[in-house]
PDB file of N, CA and C in Angstrom:
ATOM      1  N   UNK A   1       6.090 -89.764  21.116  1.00  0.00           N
ATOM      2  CA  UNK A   1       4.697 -90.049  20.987  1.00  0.00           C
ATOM      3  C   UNK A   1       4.375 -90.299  19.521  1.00  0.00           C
ATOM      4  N   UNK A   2       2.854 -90.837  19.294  1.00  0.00           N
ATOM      5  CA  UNK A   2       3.054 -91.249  17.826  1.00  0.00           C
ATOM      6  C   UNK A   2       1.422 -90.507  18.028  1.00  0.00           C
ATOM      7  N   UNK A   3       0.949 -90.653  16.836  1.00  0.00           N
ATOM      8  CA  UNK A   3      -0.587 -90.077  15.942  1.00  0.00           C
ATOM      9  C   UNK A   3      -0.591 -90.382  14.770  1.00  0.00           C
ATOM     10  N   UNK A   4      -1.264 -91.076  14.546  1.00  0.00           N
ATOM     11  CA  UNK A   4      -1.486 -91.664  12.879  1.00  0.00           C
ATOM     12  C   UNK A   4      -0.217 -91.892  12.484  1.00  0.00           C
ATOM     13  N   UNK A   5       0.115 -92.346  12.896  1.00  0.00           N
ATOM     14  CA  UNK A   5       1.759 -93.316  12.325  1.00  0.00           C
ATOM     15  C   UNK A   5       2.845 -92.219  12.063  1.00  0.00           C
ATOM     16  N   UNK A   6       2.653 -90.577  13.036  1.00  0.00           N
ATOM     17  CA  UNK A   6       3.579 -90.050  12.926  1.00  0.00           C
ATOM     18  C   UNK A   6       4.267 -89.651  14.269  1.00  0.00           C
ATOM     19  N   UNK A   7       5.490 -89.619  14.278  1.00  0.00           N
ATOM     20  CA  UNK A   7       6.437 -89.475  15.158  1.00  0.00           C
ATOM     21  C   UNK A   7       6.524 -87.879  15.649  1.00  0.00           C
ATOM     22  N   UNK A   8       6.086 -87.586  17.239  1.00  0.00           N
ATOM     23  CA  UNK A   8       6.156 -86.693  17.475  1.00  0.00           C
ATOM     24  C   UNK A   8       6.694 -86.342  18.847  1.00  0.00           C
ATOM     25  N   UNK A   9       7.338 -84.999  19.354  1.00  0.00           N
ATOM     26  CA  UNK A   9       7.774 -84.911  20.547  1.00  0.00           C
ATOM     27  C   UNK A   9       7.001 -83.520  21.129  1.00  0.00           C
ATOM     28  N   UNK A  10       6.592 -82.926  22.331  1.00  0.00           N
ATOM     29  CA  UNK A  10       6.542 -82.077  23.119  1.00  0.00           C
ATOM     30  C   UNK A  10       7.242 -81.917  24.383  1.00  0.00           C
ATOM     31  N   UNK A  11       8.031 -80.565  24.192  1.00  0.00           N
ATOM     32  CA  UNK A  11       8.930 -80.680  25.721  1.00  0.00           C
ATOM     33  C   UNK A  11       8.662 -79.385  25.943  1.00  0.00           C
ATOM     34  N   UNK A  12       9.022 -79.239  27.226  1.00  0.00           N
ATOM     35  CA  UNK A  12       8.879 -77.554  28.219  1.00  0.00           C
ATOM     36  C   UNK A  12      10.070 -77.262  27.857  1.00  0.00           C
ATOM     37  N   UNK A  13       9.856 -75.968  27.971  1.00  0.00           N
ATOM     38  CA  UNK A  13      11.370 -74.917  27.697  1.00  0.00           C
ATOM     39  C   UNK A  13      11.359 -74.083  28.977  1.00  0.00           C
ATOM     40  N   UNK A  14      12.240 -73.705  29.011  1.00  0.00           N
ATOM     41  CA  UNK A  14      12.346 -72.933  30.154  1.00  0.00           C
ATOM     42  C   UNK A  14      11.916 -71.897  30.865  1.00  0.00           C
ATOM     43  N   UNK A  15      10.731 -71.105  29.314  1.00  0.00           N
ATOM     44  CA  UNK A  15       9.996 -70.395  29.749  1.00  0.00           C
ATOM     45  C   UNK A  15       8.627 -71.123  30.440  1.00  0.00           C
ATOM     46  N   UNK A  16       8.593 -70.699  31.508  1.00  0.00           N
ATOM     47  CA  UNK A  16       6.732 -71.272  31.998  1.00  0.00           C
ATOM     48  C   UNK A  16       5.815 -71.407  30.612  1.00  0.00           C
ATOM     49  N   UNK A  17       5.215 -72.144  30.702  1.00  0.00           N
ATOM     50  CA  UNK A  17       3.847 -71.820  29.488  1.00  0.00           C
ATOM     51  C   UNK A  17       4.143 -72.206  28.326  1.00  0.00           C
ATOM     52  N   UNK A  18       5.692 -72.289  28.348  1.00  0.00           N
ATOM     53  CA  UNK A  18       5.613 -72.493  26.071  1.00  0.00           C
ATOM     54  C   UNK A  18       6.380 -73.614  25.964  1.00  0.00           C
ATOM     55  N   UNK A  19       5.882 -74.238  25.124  1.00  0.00           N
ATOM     56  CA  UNK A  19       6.047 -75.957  24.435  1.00  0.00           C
ATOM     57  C   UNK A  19       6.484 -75.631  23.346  1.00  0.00           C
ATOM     58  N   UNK A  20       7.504 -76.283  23.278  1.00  0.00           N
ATOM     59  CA  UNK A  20       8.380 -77.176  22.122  1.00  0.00           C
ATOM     60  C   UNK A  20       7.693 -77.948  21.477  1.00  0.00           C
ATOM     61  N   UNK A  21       8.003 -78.495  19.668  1.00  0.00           N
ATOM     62  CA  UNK A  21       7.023 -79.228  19.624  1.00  0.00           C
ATOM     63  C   UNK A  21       8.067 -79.604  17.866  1.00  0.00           C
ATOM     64  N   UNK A  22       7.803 -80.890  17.331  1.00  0.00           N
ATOM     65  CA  UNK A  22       8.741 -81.285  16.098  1.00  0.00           C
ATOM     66  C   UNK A  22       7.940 -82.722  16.335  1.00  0.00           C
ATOM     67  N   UNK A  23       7.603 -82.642  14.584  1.00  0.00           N
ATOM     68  CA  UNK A  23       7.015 -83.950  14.483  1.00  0.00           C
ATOM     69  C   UNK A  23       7.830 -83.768  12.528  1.00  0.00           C
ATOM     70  N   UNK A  24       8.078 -85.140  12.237  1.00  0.00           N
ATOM     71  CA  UNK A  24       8.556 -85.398  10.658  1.00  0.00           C
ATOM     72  C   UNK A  24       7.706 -86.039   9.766  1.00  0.00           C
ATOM     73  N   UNK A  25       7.384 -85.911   8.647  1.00  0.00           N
ATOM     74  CA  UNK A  25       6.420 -86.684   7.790  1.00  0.00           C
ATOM     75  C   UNK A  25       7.311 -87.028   6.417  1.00  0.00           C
ATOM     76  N   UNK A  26       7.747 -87.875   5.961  1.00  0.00           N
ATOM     77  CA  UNK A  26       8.621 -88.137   5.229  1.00  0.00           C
ATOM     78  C   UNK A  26       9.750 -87.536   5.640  1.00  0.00           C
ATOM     79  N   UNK A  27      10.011 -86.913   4.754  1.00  0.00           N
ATOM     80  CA  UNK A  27      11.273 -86.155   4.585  1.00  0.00           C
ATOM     81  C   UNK A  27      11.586 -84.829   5.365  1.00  0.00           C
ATOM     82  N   UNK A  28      10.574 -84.405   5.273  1.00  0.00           N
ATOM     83  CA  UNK A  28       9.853 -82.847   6.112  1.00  0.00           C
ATOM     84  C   UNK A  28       9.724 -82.581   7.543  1.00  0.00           C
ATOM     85  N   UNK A  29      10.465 -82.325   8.306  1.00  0.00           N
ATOM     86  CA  UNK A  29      10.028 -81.609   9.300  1.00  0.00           C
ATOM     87  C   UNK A  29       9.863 -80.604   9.441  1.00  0.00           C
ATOM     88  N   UNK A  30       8.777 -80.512  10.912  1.00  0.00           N
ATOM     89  CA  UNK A  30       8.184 -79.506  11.512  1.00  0.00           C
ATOM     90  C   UNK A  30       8.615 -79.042  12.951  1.00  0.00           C
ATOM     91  N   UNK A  31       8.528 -77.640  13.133  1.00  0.00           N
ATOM     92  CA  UNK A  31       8.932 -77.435  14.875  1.00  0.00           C
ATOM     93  C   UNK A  31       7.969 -76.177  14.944  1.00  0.00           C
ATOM     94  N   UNK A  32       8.028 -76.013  16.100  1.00  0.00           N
ATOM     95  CA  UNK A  32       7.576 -74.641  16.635  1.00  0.00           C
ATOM     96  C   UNK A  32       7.135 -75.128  18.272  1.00  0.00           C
ATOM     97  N   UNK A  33       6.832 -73.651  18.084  1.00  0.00           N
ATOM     98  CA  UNK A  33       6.324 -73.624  20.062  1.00  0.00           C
ATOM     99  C   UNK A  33       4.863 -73.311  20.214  1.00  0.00           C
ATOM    100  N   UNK A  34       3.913 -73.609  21.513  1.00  0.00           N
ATOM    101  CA  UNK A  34       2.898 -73.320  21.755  1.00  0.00           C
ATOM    102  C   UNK A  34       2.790 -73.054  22.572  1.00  0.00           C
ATOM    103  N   UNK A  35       2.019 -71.911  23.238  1.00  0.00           N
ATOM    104  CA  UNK A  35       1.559 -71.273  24.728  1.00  0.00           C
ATOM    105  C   UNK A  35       0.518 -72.023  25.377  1.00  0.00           C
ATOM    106  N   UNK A  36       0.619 -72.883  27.167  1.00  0.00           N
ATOM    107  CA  UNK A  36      -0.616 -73.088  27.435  1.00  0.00           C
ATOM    108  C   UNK A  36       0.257 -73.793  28.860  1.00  0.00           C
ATOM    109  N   UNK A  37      -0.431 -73.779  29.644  1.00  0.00           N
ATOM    110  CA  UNK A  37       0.022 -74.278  30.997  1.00  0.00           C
ATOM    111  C   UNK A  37      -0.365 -75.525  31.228  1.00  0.00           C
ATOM    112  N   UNK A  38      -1.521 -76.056  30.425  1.00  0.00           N
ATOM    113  CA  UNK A  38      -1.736 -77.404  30.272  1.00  0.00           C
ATOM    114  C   UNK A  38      -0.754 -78.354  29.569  1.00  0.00           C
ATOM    115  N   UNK A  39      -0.164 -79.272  29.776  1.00  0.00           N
ATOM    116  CA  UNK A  39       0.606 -80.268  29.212  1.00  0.00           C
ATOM    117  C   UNK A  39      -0.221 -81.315  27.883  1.00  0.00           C
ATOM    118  N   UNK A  40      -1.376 -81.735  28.281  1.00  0.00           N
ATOM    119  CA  UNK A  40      -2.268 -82.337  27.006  1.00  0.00           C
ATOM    120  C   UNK A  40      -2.588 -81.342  26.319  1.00  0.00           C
ATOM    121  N   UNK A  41      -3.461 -80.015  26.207  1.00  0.00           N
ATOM    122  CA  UNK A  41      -3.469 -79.356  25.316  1.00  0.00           C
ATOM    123  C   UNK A  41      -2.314 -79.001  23.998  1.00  0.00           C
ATOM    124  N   UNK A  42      -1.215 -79.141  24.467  1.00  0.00           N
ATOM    125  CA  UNK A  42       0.059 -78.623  23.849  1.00  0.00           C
ATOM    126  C   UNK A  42       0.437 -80.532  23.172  1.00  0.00           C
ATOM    127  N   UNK A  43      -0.236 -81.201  23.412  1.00  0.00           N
ATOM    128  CA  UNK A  43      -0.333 -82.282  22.792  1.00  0.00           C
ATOM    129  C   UNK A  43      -1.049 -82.306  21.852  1.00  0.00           C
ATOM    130  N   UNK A  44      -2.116 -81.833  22.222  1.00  0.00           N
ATOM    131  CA  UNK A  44      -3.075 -81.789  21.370  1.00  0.00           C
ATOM    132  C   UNK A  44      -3.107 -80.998  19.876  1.00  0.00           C
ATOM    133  N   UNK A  45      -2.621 -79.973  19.946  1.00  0.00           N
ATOM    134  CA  UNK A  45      -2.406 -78.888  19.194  1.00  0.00           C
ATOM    135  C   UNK A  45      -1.839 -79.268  18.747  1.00  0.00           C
ATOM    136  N   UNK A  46      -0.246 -80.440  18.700  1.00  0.00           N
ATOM    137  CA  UNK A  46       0.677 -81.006  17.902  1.00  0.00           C
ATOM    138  C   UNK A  46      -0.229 -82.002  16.933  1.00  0.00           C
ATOM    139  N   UNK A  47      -1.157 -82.830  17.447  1.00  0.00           N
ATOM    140  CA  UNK A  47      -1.764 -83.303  16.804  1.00  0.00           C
ATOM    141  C   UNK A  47      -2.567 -82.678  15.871  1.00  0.00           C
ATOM    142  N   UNK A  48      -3.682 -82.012  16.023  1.00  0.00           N
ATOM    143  CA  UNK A  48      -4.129 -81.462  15.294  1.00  0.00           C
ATOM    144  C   UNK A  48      -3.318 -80.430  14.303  1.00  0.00           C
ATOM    145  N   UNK A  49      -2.310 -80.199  14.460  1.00  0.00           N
ATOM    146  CA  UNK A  49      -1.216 -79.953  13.584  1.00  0.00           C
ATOM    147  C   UNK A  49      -0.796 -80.632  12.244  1.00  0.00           C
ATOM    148  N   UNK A  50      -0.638 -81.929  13.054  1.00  0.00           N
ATOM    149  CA  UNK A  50      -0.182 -83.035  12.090  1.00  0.00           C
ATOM    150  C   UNK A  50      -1.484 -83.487  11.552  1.00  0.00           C
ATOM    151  N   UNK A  51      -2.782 -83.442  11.825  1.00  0.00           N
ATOM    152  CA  UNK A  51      -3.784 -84.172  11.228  1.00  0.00           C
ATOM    153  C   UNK A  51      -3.758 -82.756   9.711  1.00  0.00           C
ATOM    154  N   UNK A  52      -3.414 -81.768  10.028  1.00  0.00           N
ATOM    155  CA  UNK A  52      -4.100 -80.550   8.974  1.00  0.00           C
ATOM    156  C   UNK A  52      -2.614 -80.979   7.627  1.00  0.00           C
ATOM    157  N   UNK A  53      -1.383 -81.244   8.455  1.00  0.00           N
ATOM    158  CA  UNK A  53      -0.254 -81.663   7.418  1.00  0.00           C
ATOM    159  C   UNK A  53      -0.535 -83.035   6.526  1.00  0.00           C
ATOM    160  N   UNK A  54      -1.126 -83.439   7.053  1.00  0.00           N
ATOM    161  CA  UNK A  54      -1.367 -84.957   6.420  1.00  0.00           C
ATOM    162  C   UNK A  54      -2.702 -84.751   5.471  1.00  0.00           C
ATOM    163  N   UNK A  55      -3.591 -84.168   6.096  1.00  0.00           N
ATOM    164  CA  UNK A  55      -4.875 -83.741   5.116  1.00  0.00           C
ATOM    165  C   UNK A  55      -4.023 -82.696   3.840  1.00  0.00           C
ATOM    166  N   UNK A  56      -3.694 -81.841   4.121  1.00  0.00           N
ATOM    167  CA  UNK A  56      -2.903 -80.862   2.786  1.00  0.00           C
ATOM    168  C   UNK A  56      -2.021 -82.216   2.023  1.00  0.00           C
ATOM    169  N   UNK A  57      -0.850 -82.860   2.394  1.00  0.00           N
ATOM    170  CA  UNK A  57      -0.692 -83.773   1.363  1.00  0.00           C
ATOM    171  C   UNK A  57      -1.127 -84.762   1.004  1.00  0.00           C
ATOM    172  N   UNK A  58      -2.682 -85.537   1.449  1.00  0.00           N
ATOM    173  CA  UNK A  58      -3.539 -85.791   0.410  1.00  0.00           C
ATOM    174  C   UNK A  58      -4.032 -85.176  -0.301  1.00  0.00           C
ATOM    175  N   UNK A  59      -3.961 -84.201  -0.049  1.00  0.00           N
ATOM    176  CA  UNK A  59      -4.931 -82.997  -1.385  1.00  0.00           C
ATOM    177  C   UNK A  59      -4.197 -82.739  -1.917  1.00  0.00           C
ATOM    178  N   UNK A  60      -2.716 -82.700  -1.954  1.00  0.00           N
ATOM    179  CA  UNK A  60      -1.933 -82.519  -2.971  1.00  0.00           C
ATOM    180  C   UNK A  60      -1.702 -83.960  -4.278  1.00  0.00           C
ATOM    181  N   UNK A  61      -1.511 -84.975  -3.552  1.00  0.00           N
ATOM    182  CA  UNK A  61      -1.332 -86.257  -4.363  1.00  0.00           C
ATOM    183  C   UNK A  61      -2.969 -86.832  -5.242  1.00  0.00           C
ATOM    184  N   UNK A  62      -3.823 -85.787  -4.420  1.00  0.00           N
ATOM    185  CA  UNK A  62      -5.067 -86.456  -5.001  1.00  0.00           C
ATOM    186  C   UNK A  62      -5.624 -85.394  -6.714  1.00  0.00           C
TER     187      UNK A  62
END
């Protein structure tokens, strides 16, 4: 999946409920897991993830 021109994945693990989740921004990647039985939410949360990573390194370059 993509979001603002970044490359991202969400997959189920084997526990019920918790999402996988790795998206890269340059050089940098990210992973972790999220709790939720909804499948878009756990999308969502990746996104809004990546929108807060991308806001911190404009505030760094700015």
């Amino acid at each position: 999946m993509n979001h603002r021109g970044v490359e991202f994945t969400v997959a189920k693990t084997a526990i019920p409920g918790i999402w996988r989740w790795q998206f890269r921004i340059g050089d940098q990647t990210k992973a972790g897991k999220t709790e939720t039985k909804i499948d878009l939410l756990a999308i969502r949360r990746v996104q809004l993830r990546i929108d807060r990573e991308l806001k911190a390194m404009a505030q760094k370059t700015a």
